[in-house]
C-alpha atoms as a PDB file:
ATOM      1  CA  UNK A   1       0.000   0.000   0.000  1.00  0.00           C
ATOM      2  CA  UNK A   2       1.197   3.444  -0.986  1.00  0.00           C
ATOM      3  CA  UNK A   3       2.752   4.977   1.954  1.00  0.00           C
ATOM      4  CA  UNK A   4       0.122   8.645   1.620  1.00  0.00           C
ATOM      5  CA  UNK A   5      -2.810   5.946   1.501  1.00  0.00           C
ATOM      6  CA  UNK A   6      -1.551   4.243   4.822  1.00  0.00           C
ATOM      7  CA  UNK A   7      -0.749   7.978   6.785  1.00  0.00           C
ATOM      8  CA  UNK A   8      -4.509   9.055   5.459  1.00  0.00           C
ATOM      9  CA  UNK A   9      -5.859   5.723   7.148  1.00  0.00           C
ATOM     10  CA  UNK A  10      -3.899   6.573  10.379  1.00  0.00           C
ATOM     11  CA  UNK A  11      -5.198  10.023  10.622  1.00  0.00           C
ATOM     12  CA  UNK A  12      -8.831   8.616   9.954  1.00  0.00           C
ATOM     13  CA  UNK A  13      -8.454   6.638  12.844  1.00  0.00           C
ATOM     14  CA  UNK A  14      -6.632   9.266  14.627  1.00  0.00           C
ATOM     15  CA  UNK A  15      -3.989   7.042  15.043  1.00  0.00           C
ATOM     16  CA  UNK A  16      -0.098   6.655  14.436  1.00  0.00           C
ATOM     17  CA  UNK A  17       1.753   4.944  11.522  1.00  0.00           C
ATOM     18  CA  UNK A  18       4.645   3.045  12.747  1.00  0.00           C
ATOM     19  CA  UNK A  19       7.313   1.084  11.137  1.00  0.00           C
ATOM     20  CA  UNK A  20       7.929  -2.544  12.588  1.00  0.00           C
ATOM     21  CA  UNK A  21      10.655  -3.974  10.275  1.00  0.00           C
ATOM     22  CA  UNK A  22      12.231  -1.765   8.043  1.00  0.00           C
ATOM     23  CA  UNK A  23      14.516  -4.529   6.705  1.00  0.00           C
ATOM     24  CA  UNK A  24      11.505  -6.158   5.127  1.00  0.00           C
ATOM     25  CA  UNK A  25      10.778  -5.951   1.407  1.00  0.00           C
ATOM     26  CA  UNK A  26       8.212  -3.794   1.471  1.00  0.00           C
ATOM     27  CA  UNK A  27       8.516  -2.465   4.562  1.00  0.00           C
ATOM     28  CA  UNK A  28       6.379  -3.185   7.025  1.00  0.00           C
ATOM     29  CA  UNK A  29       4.033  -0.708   9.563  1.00  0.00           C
ATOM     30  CA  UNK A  30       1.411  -0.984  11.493  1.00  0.00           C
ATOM     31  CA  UNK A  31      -1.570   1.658  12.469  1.00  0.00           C
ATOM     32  CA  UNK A  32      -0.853   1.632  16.343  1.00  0.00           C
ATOM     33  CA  UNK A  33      -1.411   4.686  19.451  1.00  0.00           C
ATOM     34  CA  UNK A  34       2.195   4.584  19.546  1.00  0.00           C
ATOM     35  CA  UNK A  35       2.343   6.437  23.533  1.00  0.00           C
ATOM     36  CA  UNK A  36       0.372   3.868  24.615  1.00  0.00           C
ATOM     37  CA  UNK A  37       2.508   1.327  23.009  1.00  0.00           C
ATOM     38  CA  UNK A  38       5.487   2.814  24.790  1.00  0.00           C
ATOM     39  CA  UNK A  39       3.661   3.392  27.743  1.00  0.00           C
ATOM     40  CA  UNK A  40       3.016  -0.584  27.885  1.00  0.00           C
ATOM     41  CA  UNK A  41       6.228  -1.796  26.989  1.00  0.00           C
ATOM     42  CA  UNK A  42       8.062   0.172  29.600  1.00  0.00           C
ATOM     43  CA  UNK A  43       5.487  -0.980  31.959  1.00  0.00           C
ATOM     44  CA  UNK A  44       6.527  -4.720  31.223  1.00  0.00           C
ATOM     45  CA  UNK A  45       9.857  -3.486  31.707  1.00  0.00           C
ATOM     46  CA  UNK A  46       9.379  -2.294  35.635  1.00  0.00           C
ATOM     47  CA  UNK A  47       7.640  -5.763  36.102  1.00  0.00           C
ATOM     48  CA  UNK A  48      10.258  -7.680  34.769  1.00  0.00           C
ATOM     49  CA  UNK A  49      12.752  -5.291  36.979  1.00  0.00           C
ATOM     50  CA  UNK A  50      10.546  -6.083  39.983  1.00  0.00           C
ATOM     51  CA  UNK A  51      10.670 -10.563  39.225  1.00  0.00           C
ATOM     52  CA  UNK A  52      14.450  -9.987  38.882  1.00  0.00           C
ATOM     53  CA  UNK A  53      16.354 -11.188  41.964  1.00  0.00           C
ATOM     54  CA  UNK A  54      19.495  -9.915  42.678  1.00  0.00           C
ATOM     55  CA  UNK A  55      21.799 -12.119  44.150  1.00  0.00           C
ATOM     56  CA  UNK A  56      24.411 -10.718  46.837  1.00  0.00           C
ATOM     57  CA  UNK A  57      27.407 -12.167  47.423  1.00  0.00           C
ATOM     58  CA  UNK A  58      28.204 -12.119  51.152  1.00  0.00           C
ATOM     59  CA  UNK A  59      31.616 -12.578  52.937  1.00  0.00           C
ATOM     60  CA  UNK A  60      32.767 -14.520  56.110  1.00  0.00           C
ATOM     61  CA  UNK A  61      36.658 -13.841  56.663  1.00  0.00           C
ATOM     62  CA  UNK A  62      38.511 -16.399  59.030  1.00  0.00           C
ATOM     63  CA  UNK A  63      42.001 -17.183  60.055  1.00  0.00           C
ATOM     64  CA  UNK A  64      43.527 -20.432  60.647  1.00  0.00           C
ATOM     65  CA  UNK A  65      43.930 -19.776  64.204  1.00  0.00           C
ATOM     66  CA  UNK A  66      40.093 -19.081  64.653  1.00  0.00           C
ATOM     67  CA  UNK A  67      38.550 -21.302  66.879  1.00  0.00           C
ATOM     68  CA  UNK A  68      35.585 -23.379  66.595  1.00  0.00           C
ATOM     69  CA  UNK A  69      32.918 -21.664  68.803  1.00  0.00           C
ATOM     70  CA  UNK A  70      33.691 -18.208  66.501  1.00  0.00           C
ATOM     71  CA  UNK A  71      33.496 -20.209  63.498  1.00  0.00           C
ATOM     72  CA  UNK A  72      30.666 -22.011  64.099  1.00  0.00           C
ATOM     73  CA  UNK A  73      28.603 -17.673  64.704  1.00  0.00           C
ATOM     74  CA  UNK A  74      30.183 -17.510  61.248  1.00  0.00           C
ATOM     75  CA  UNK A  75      28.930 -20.618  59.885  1.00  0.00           C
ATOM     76  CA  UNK A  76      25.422 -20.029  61.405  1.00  0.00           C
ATOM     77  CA  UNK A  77      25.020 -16.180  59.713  1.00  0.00           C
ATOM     78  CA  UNK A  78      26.606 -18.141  56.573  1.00  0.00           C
ATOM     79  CA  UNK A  79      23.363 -20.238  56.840  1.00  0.00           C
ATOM     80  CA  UNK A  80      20.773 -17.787  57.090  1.00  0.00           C
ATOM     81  CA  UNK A  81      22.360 -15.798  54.054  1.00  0.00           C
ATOM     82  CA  UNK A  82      21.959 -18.625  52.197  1.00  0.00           C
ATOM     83  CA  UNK A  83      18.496 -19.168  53.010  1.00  0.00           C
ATOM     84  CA  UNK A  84      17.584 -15.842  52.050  1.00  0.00           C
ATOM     85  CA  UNK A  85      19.143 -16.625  48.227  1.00  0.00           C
ATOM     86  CA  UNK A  86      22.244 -15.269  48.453  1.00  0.00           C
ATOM     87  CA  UNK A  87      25.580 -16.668  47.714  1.00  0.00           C
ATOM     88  CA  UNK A  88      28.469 -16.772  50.266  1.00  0.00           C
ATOM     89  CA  UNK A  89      32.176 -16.737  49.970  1.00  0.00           C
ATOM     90  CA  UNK A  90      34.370 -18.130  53.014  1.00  0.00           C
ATOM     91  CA  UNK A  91      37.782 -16.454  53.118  1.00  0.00           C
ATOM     92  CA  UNK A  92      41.328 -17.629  54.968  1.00  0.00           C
ATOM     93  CA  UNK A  93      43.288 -15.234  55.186  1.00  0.00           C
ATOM     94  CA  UNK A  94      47.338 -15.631  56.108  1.00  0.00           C
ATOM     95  CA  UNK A  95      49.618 -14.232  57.710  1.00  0.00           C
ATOM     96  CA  UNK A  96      53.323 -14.638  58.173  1.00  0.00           C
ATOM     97  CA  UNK A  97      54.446 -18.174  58.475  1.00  0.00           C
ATOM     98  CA  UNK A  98      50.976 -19.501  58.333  1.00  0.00           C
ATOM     99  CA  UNK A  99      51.211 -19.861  54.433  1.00  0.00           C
ATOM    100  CA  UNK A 100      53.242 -22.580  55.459  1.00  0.00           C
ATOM    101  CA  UNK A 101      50.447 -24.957  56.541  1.00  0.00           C
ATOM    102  CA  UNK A 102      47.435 -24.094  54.287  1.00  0.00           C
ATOM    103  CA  UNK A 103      45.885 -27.582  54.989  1.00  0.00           C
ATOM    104  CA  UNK A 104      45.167 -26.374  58.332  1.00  0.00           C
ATOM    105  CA  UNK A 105      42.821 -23.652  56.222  1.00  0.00           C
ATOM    106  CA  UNK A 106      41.680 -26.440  53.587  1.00  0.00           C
ATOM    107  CA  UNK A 107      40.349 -28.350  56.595  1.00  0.00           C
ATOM    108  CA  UNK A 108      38.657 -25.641  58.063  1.00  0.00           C
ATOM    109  CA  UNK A 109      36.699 -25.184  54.306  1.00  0.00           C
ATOM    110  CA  UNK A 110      35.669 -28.476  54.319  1.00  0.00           C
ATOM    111  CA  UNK A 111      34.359 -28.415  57.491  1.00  0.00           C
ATOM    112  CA  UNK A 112      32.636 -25.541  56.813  1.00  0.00           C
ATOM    113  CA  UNK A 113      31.251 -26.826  53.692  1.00  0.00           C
ATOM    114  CA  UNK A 114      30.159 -30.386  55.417  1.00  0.00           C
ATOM    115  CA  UNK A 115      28.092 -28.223  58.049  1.00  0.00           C
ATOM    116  CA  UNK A 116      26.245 -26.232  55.286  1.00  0.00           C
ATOM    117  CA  UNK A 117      25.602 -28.953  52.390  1.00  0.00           C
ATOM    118  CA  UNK A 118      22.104 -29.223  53.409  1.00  0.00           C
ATOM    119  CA  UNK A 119      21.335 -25.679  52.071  1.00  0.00           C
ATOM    120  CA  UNK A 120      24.326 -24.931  49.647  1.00  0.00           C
ATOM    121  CA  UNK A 121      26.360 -26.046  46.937  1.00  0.00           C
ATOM    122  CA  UNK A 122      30.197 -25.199  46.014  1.00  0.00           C
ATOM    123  CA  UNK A 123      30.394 -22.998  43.159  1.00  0.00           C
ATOM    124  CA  UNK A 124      33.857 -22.395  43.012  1.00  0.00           C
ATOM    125  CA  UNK A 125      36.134 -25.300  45.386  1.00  0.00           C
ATOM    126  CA  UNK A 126      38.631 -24.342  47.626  1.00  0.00           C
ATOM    127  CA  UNK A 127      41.525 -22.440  45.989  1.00  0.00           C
ATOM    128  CA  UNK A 128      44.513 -20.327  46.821  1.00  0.00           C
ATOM    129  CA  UNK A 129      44.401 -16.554  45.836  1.00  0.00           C
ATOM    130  CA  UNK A 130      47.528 -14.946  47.204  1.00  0.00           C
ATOM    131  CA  UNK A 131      47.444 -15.293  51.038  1.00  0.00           C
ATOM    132  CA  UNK A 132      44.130 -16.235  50.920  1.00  0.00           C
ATOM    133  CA  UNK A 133      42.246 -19.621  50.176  1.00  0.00           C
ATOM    134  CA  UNK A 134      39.068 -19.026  49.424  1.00  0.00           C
ATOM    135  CA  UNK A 135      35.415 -21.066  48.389  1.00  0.00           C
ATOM    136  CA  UNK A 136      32.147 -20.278  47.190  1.00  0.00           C
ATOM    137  CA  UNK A 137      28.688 -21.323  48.508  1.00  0.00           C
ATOM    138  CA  UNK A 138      25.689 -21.159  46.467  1.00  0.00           C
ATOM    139  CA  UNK A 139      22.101 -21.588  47.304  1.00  0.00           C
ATOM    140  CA  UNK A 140      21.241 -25.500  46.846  1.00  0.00           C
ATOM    141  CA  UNK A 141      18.528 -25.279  44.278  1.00  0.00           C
ATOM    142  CA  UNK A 142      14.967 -25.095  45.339  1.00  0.00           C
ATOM    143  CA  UNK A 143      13.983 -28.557  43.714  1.00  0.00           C
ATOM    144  CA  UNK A 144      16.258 -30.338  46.874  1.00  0.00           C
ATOM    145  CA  UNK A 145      14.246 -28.609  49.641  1.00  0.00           C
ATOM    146  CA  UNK A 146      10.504 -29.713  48.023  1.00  0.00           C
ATOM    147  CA  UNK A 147      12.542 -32.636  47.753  1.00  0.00           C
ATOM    148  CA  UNK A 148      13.256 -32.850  51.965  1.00  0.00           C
ATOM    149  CA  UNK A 149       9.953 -31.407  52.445  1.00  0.00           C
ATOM    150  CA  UNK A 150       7.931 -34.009  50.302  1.00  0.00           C
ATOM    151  CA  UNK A 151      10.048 -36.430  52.504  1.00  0.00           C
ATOM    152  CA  UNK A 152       9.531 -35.274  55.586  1.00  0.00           C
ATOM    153  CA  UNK A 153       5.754 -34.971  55.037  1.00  0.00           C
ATOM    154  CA  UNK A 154       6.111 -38.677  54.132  1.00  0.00           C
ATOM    155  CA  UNK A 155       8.329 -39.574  57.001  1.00  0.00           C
ATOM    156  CA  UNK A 156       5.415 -37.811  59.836  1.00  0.00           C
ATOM    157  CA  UNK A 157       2.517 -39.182  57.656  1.00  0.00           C
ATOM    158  CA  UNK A 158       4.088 -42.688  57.954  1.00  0.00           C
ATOM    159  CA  UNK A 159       4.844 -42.366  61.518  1.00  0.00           C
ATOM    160  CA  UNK A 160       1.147 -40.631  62.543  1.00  0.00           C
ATOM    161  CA  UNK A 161      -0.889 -43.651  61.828  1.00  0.00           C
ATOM    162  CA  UNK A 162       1.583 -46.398  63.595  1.00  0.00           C
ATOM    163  CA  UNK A 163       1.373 -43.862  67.023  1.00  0.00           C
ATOM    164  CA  UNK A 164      -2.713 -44.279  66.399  1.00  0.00           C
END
């Protein structure tokens, strides 16, 4: 359709002529209230913005020397953080001659790890970066808790009729 034949049907309908894909052949538009179209698409954008999650990545810094009762407050914040959906990174840090025994620090990670596999998964494994060693803990996906749930409910439906 001749383009003046197309504008005089837009302005009938007191509408706008837009152009969709100019790389067609013809080109192709459509007879559209283009603000409102705009006004729509930016409101899909906000909602889109709002689903997004944004996924922090929160810190717990040790030492070697740390002891167990402090690392266990650590571990226990570590926990909740990943309940909430974010990700957590668990630092060594050394100092001095205590580069010389980073086992000491790879046992502590792998303690630390064994006390939150329930809820998390390593994204990135132990690994030395300077004088610090250093793992990442990600949110286990939410398929493994319906999982323990769906369990559970089976395990307390199971037992409820044997205590009847």
């Amino acid at each position: 359709m001749p383009i003046r034949q197309a504008l005089q049907i837009a302005r009938e309908a007191e509408l706008d002529l837009v152009e969709v894909s100019p790389g067609a052949t013809p080109p192709v538009c459509r007879v559209m209230d283009f603000g409102k179209f705009i006004y729509e698409k930016a409101k899909k954008e906000r909602e889109a913005k709002k689903a997004q999650t944004k996924i922090e990545v929160k810190e717990i810094r040790l030492r070697p020397k740390t002891n167990e009762a402090h690392r266990d407050f650590k571990v226990d914040d570590a926990r909740r953080w990943l309940h909430q959906g974010h990700k957590v990174r668990v630092t060594v840090k050394f100092r001095g001659r205590e580069m010389d025994y980073p086992e000491i620090a790879l046992e502590d990670l792998r303690e630390i790890v064994q006390d939150l596999v329930d809820v998390a998964v390593v994204e990135v494994p132990p690994q030395m970066e300077g004088r610090t060693m250093l793992v990442v803990l990600a949110p286990a996906k939410a398929g493994a808790k319906k999982k323990e749930k769906g369990e559970q409910a089976e395990a307390k439906s199971e037992a409820t009729p044997a205590a009847q």
